[in-house]
Protein backbone atom coordinates (compact mmCIF):
# COMPACT_ATOMS: atom_id res chain seq x y z
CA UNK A 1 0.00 0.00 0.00
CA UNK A 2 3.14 2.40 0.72
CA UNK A 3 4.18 1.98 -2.28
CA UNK A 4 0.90 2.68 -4.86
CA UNK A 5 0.19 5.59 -1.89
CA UNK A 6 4.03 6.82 -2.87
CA UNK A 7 2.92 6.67 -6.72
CA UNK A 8 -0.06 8.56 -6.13
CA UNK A 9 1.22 10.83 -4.03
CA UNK A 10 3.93 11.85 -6.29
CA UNK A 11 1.70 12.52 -9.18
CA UNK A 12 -1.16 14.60 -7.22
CA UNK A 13 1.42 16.33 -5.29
CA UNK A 14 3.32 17.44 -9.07
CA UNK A 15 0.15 18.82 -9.80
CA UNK A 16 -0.91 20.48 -7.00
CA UNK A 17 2.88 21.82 -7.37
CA UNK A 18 1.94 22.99 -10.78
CA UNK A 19 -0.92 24.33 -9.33
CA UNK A 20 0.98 26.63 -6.79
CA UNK A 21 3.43 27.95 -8.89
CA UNK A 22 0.50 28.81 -11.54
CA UNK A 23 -1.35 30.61 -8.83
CA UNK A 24 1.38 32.53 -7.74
CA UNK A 25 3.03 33.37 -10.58
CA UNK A 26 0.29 34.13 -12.97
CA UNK A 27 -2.48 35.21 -10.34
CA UNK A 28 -0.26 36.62 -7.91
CA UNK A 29 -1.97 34.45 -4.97
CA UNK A 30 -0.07 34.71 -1.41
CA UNK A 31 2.35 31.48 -1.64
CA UNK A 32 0.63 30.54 1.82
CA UNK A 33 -2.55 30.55 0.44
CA UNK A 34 -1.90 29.11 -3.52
CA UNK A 35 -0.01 26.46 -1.11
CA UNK A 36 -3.79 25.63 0.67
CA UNK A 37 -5.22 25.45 -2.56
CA UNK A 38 -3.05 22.98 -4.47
CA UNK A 39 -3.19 21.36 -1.59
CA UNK A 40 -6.96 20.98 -1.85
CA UNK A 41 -7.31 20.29 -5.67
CA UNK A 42 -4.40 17.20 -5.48
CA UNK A 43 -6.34 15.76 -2.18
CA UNK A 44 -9.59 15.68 -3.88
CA UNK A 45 -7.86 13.61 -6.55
CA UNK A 46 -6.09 11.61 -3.80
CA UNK A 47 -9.39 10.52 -2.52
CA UNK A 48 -10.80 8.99 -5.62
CA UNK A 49 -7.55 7.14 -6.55
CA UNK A 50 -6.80 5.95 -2.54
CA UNK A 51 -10.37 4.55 -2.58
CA UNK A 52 -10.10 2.49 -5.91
CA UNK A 53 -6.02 2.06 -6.21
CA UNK A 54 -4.11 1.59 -3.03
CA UNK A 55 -6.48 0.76 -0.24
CA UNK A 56 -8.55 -1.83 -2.50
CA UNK A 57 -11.50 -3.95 -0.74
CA UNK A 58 -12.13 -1.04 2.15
CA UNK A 59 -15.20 -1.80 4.31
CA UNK A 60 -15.41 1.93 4.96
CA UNK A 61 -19.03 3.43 3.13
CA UNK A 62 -18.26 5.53 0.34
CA UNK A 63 -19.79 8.44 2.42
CA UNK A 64 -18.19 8.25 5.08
CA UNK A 65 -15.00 7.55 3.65
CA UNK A 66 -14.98 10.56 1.52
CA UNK A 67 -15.85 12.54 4.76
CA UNK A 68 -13.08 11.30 7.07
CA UNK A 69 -10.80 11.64 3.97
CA UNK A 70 -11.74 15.25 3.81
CA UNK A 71 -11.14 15.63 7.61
CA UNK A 72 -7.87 13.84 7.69
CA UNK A 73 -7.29 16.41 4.18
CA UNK A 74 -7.90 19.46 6.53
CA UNK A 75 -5.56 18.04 9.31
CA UNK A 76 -2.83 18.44 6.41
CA UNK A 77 -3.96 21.34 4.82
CA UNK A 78 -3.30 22.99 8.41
CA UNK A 79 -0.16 20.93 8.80
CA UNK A 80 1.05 22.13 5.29
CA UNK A 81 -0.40 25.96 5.39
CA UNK A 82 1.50 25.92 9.29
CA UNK A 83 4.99 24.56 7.90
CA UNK A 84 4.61 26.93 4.93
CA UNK A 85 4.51 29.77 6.80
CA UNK A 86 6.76 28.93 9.17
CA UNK A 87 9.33 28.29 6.68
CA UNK A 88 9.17 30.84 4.19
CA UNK A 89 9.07 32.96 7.79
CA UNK A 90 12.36 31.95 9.10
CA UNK A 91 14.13 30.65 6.42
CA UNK A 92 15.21 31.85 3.05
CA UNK A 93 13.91 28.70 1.04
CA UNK A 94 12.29 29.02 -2.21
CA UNK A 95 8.41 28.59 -1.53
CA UNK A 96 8.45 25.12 -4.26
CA UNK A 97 11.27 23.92 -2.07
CA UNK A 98 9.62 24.91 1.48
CA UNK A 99 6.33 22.99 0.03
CA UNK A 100 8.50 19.64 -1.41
CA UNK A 101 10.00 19.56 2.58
CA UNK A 102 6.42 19.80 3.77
CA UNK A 103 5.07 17.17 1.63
CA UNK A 104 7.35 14.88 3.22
CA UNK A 105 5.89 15.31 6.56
CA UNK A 106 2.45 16.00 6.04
CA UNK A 107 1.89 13.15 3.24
CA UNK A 108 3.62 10.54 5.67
CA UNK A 109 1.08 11.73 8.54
CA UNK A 110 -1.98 11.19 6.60
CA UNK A 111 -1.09 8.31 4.83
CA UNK A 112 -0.96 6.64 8.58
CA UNK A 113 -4.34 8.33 9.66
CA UNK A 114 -5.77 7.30 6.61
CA UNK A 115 -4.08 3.62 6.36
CA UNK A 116 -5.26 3.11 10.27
CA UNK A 117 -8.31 4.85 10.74
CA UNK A 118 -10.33 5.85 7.51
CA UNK A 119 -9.83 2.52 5.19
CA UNK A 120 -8.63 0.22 7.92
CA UNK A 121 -5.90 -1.66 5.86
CA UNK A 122 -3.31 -1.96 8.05
């Protein structure tokens, strides 16, 4: 399951990336907040591909599912929009950089929430 979840994550996350840089480079969006919003459109995606990819034969009702997905999603979005800000605060690093070192933390954290809690596979 690591493994597909690592293939999945990679792709949303490269296009919630594109996302980002799009938003703040041709909309002039806050990197902070284009950061919350990639982060929203590549775990929307997440979702569908978790459910029918890497945690195959879930119990968990579609429904409910979808919501504690969306929960655990806002648990990261706050993780990611925190560790965002704190780096691009206190550090010099490039916002695409700060966001690839906070993927690494906050993907790992819900992929354990999810794996545990939400579809029960582990």
């Amino acid at each position: 399951m690591l493994v597909r979840n690592t293939a999945v994550s990679t792709v949303v996350f490269l296009i919630g990336l594109a996302c980002l840089w799009a938003l703040v480079e041709f909309a002039g969006i806050d990197e902070v907040i284009a950061s919350g919003i990639g982060f929203a459109l590549a775990n929307t995606l997440h979702y569908t591909l978790a459910r029918t990819w890497i945690f195959r034969g879930t119990d968990r009702k579609l429904a409910s599912g979808y919501a504690f997905f969306v929960l655990n999603g806002l648990f990261g979005l706050a993780m990611t929009m925190a560790l965002m800000a704190v780096l691009l605060e206190y550090t010099p690093i490039n916002y695409l950089i700060a966001r690839i070192l906070v993927s690494v933390i906050a993907g790992l954290t819900m992929f354990v929430i999810n794996a545990v809690w939400n579809f029960r596979r582990v």
